[in-house]
Protein backbone atom coordinates (compact mmCIF):
# COMPACT_ATOMS: atom_id res chain seq x y z
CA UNK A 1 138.64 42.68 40.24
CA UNK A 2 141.54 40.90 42.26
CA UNK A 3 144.36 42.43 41.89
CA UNK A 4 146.58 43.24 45.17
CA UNK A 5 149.24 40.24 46.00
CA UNK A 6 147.74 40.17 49.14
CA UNK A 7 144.29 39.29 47.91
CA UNK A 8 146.09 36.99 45.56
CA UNK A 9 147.82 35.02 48.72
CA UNK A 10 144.94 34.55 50.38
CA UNK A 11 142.60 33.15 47.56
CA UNK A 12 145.26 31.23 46.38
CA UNK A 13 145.55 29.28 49.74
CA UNK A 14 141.72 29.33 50.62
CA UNK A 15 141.38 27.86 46.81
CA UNK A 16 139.43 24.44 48.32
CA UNK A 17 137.29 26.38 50.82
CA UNK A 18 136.14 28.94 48.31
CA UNK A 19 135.31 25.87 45.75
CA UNK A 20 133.50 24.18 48.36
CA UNK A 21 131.66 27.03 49.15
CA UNK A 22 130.56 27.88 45.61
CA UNK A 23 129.36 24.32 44.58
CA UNK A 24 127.94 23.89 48.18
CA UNK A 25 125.95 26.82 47.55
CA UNK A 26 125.18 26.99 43.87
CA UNK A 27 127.15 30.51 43.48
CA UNK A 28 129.87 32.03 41.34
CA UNK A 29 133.45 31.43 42.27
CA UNK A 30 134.06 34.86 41.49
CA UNK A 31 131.25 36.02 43.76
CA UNK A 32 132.34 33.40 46.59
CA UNK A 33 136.09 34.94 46.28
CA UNK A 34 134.69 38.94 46.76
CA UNK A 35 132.95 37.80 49.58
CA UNK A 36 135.45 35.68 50.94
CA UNK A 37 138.24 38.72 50.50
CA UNK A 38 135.68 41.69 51.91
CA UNK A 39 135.22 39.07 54.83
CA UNK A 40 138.45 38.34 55.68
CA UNK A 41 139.00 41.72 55.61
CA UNK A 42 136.56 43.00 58.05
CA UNK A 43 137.75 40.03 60.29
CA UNK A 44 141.47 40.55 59.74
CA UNK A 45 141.29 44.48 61.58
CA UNK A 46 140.41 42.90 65.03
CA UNK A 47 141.31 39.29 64.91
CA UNK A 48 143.70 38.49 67.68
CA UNK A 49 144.74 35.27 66.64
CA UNK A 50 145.29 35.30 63.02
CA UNK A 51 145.20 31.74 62.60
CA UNK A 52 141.49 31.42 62.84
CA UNK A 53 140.80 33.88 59.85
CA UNK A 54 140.30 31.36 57.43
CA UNK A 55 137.96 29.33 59.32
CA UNK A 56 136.02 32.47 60.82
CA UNK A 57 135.62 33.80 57.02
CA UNK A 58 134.29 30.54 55.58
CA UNK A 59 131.77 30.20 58.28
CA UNK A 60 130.74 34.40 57.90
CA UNK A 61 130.83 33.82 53.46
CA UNK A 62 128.45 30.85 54.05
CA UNK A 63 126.27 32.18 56.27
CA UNK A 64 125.46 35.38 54.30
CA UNK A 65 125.15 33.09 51.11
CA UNK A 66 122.81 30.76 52.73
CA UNK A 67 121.04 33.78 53.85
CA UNK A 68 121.09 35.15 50.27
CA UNK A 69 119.92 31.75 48.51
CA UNK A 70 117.31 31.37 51.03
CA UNK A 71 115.46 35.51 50.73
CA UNK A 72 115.59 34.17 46.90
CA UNK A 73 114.11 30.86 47.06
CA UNK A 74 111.34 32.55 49.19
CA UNK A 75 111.13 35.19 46.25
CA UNK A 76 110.83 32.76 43.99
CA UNK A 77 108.15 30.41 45.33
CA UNK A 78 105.74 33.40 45.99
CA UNK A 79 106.48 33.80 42.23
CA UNK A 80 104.79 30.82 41.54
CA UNK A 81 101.50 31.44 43.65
């Protein structure tokens, strides 16, 4: 659940990115925008140059999703065999 006005900011003006993400990878919006907040997050403590956050938390959210949709596509075609 999103509640803090911080969390709130920062979906509100990664709003694109996080739709882009979800449709791009076939995934919830809500589960693209917990990602997206626990990654920005863990990025946020040591990031030096704040600017970049955005950018460095789409690439880490699509990475683990593409790494998520791919362990279940492999689950599902050795369903099939």
């Amino acid at each position: 659940m999103i509640n803090d006005s911080l969390d709130v900011k920062i979906l509100s003006q990664e709003q694109w990115s996080i739709e882009l993400l979800s449709r791009e990878t076939d995934t919830a919006i809500a589960k693209v925008q917990e990602m997206f907040l626990a990654e920005y997050k863990k990025l946020a403590m040591n990031a030096h140059i704040k600017s970049y956050l955005p950018l460095l938390t789409c690439h880490s959210v699509r990475v683990l999703l593409d790494a998520q949709n791919a362990a279940s596509d492999g689950v599902s075609e050795h369903e099939d065999l």
